[in-house]
C-alpha atoms as a PDB file:
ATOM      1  CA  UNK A   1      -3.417  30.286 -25.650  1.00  0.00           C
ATOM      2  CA  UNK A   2      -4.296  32.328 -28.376  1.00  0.00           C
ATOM      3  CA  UNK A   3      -7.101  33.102 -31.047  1.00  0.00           C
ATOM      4  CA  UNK A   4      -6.103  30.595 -33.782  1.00  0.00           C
ATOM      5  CA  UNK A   5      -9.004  31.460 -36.470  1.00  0.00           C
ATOM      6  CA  UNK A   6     -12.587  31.589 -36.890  1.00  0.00           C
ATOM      7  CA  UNK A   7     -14.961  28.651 -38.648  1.00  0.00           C
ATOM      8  CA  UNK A   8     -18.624  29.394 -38.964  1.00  0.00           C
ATOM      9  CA  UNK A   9     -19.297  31.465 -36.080  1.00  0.00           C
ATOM     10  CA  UNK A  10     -17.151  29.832 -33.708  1.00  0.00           C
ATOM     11  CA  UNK A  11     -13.817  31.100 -32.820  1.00  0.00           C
ATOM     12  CA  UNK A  12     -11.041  28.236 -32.327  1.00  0.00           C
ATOM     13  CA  UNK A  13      -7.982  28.536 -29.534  1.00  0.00           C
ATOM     14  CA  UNK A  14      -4.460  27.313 -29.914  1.00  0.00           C
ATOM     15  CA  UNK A  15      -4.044  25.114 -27.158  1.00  0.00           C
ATOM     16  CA  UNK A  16      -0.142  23.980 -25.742  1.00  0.00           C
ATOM     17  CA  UNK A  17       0.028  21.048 -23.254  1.00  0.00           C
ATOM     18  CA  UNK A  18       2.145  18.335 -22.139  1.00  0.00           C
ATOM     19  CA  UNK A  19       0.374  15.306 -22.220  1.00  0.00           C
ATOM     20  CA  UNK A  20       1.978  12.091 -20.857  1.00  0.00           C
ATOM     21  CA  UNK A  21       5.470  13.758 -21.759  1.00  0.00           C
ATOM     22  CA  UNK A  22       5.131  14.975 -24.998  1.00  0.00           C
ATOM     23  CA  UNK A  23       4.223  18.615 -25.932  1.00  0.00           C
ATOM     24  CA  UNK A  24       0.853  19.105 -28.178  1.00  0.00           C
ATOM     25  CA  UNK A  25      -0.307  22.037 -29.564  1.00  0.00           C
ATOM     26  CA  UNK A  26      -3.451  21.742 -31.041  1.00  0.00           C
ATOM     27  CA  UNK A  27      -6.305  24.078 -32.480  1.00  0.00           C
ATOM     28  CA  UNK A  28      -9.462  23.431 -30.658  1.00  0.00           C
ATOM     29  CA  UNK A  29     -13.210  25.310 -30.330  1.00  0.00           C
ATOM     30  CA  UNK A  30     -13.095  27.115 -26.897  1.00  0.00           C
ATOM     31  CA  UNK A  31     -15.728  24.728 -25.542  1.00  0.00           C
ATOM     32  CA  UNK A  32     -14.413  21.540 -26.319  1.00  0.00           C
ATOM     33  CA  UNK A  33     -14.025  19.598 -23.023  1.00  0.00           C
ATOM     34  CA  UNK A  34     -10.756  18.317 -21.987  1.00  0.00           C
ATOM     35  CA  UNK A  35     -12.239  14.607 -21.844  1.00  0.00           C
ATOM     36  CA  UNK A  36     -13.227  15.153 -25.190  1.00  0.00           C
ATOM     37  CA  UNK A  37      -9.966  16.824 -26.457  1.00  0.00           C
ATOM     38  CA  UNK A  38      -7.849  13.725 -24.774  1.00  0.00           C
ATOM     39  CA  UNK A  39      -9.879  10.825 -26.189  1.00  0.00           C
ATOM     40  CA  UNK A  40     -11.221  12.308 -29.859  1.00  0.00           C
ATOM     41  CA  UNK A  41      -8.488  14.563 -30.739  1.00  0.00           C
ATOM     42  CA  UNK A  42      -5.664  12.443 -29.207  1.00  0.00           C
ATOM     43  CA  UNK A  43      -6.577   9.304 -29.334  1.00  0.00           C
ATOM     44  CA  UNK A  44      -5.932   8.899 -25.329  1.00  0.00           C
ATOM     45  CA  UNK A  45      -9.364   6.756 -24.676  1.00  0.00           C
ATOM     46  CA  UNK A  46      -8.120   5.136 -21.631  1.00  0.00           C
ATOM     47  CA  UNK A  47      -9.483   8.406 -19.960  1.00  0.00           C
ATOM     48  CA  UNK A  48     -13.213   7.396 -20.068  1.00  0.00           C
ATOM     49  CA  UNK A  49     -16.323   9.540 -20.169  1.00  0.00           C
ATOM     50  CA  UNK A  50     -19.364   8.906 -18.084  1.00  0.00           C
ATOM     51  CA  UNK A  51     -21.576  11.282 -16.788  1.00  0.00           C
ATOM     52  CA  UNK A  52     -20.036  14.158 -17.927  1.00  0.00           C
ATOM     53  CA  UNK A  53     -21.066  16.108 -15.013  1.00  0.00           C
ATOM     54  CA  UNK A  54     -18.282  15.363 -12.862  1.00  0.00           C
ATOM     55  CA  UNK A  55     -20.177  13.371 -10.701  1.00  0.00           C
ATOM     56  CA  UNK A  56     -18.775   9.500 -11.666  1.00  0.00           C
ATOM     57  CA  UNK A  57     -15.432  10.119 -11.795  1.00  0.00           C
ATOM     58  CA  UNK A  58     -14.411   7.915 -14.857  1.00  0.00           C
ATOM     59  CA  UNK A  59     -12.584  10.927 -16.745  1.00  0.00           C
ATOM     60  CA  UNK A  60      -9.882  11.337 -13.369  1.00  0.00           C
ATOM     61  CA  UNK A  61      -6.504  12.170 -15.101  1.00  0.00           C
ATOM     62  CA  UNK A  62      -3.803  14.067 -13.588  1.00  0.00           C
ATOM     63  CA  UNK A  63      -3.052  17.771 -14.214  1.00  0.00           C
ATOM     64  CA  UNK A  64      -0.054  19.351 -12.533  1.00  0.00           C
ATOM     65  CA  UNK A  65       0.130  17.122  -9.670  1.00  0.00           C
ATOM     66  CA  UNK A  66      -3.559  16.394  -8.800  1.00  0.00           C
ATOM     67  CA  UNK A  67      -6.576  14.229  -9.627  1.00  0.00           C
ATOM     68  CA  UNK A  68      -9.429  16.318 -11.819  1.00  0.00           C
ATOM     69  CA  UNK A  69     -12.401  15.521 -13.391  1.00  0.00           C
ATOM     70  CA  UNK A  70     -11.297  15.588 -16.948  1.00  0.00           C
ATOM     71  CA  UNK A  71     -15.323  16.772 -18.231  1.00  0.00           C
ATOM     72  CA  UNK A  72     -15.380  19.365 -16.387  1.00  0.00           C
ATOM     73  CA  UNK A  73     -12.188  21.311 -17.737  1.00  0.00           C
ATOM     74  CA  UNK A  74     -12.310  22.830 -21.079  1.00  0.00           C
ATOM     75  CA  UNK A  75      -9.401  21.847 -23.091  1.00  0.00           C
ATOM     76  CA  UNK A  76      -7.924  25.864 -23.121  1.00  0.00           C
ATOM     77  CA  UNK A  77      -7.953  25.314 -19.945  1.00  0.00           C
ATOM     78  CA  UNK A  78      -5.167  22.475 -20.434  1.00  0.00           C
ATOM     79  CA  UNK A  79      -2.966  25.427 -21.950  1.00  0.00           C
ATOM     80  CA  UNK A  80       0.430  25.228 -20.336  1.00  0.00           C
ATOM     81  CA  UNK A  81      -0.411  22.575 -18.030  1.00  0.00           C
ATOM     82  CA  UNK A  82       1.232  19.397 -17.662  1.00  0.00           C
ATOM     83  CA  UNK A  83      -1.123  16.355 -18.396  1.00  0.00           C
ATOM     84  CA  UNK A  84      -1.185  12.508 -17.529  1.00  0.00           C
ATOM     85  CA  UNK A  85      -3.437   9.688 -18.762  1.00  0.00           C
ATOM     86  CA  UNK A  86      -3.732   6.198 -17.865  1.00  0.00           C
ATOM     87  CA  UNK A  87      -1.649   5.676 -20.873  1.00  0.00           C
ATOM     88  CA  UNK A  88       1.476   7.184 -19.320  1.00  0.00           C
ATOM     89  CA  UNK A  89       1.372   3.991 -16.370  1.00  0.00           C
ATOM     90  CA  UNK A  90       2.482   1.092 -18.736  1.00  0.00           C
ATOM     91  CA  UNK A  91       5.977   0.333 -18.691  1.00  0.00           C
ATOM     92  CA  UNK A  92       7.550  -0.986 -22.291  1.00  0.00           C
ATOM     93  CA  UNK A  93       3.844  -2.698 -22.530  1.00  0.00           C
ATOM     94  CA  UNK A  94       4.227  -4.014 -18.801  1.00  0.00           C
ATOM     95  CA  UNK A  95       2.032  -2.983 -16.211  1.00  0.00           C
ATOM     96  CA  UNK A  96       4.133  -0.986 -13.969  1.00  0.00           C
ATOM     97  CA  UNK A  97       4.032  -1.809 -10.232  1.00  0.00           C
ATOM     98  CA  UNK A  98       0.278   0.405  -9.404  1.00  0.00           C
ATOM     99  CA  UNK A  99      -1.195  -1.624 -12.276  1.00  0.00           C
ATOM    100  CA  UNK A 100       0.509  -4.581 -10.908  1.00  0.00           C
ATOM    101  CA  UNK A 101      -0.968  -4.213  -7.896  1.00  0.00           C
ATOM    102  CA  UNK A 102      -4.166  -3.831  -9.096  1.00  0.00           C
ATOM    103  CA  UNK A 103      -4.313  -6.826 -10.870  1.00  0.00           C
ATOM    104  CA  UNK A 104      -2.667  -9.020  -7.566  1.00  0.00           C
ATOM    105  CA  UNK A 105      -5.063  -7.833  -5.367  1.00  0.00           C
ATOM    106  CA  UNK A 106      -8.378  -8.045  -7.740  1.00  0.00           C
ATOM    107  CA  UNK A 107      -8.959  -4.478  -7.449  1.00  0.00           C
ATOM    108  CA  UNK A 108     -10.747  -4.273 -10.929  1.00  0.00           C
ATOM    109  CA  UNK A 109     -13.733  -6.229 -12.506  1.00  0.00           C
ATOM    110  CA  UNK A 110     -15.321  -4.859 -16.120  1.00  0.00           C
ATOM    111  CA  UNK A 111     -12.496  -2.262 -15.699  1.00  0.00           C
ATOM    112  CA  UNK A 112     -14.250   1.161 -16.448  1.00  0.00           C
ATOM    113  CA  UNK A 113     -13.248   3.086 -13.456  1.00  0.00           C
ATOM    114  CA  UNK A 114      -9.913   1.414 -13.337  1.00  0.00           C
ATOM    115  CA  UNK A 115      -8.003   3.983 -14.906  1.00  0.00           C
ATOM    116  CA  UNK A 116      -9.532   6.632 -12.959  1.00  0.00           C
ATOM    117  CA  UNK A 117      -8.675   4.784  -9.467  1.00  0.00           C
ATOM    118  CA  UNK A 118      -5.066   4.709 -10.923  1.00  0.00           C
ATOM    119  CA  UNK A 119      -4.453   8.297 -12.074  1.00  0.00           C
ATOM    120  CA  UNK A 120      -6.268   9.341  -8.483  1.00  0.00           C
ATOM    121  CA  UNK A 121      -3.776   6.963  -6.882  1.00  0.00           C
ATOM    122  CA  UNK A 122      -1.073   8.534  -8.942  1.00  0.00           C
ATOM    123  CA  UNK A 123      -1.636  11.862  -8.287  1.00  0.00           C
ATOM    124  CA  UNK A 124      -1.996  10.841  -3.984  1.00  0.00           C
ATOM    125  CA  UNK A 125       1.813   9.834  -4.853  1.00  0.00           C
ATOM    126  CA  UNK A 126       2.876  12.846  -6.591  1.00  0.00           C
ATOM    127  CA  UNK A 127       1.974  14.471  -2.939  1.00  0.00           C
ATOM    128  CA  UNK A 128       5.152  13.453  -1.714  1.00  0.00           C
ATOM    129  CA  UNK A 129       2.980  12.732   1.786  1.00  0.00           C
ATOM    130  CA  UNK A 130       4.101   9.418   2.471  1.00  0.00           C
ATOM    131  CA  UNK A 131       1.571   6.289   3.230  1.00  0.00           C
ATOM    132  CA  UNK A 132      -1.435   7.482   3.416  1.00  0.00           C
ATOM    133  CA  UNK A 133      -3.956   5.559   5.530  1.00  0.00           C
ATOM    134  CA  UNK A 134      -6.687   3.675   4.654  1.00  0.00           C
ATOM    135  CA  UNK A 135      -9.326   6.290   5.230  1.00  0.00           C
ATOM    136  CA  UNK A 136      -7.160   9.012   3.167  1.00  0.00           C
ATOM    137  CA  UNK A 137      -6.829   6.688   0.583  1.00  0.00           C
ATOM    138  CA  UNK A 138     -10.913   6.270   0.956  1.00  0.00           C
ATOM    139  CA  UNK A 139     -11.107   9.997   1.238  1.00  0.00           C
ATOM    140  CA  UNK A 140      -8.810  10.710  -2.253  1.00  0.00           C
ATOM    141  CA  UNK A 141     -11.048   7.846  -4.282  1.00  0.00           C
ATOM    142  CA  UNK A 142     -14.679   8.867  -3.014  1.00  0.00           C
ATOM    143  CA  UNK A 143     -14.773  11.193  -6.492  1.00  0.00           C
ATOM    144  CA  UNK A 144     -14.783   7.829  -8.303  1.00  0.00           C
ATOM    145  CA  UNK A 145     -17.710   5.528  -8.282  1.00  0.00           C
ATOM    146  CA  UNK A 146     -17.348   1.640  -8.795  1.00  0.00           C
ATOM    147  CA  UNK A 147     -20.560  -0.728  -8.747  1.00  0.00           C
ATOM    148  CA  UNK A 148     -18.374  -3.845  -9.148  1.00  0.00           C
ATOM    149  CA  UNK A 149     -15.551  -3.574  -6.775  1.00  0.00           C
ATOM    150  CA  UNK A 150     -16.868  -2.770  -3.511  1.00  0.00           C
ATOM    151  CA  UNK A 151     -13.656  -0.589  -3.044  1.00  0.00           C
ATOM    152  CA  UNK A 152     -12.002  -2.476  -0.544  1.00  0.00           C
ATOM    153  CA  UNK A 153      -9.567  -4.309  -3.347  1.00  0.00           C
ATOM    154  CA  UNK A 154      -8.816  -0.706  -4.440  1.00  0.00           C
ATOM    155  CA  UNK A 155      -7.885   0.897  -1.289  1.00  0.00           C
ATOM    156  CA  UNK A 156      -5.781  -2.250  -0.126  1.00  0.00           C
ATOM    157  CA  UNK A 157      -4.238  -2.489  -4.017  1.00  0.00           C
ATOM    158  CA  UNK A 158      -3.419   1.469  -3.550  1.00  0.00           C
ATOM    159  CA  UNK A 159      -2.327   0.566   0.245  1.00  0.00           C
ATOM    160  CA  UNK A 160      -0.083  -1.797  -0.824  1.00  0.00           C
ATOM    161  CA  UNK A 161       1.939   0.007  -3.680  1.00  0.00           C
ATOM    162  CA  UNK A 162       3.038   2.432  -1.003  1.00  0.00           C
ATOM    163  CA  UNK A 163       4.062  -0.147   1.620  1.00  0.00           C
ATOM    164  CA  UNK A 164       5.637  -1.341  -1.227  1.00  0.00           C
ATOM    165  CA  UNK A 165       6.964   1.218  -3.669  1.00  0.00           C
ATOM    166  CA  UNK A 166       7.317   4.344  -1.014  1.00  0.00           C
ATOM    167  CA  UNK A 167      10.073   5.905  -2.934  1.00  0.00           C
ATOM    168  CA  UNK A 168       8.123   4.828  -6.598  1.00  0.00           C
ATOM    169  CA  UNK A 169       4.856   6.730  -4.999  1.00  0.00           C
ATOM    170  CA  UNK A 170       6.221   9.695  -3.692  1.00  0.00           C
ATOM    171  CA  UNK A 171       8.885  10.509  -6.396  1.00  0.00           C
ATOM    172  CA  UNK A 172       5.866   9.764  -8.795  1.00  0.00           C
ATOM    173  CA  UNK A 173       7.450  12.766 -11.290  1.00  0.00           C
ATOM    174  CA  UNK A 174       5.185  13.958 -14.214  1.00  0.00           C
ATOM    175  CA  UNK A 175       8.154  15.081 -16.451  1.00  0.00           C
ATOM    176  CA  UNK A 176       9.218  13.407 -19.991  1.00  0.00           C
ATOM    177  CA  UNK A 177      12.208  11.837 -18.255  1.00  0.00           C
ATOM    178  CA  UNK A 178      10.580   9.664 -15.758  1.00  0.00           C
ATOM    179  CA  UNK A 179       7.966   8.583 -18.185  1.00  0.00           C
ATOM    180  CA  UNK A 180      10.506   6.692 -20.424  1.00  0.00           C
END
């Protein structure tokens, strides 16, 4: 990360990240949140905002292996870092298996936290731990809230895709390769 230039009073930051395989450098003001970077500058909006405390949840992506809380990371802080959005899941415009099973088991209703269930569920595969049980998986999803679901379709939709897909969940790999 470096000092790109200066605009008004406000310095800007040359930012380098991978996002859902593909390298972006970008020139952003130092206190532009990562949420905001990923949706406004990017175009990524499947990574939703809505509290922007880090108390709901809804912005859950994963960096470098693990779920964060995409509003409360500055985008320099992305520098480096390897990034994935809900919008690295889809297969060829197929759901892949996680979204899948989310659909099959009715683990969505209006869909807002959706993609931050998934991207926490993808980053519990990138773990490489194996199934997790049903109170880990209720223990990695407590960051997001839901006031449709009840959560029980979730954690049996995220239950199932590693009974199902054990080598899928923990081989989940974040690199350019296995996203084609």
């Amino acid at each position: 990360m470096s000092t790109a230039s200066e605009v008004g009073t406000e310095p800007l930051v040359t930012v380098t990240t991978t996002v859902n395989g593909q390298e972006v450098t970008a020139t952003v003001p130092p206190r532009l949140h990562a949420a905001d970077f990923l949706r406004q500058r990017l175009g990524l909006t499947g990574t939703h905002v809505g509290c922007e405390q880090g108390s709901c949840g809804m912005c859950t992506v994963v960096v470098d292996g693990e779920a964060v809380k995409s509003c409360l990371l500055l985008a320099c802080q992305l520098d480096g870092r390897s990034v994935r959005t809900v919008e690295s899941l889809a297969e060829d415009d197929r759901l892949n298996p996680l979204q899948q099973t989310f659909k099959e088991e009715h683990a969505l209703q209006c869909g807002f936290c959706t993609p931050a269930f998934l991207m926490t569920a993808t980053a519990l595969g990138q773990q490489g731990r194996g199934c997790p049980s049903r109170e880990e998986i209720r223990e990695e999803i407590a960051g997001v809230l839901c006031r449709c679901t009840g959560y029980e379709n979730v954690v049996t939709a995220i239950e199932r895709w590693f009974a199902e897909h054990p080598q899928r969940a923990e081989d989940a790999d974040p690199s350019p390769e296995a996203l084609r």
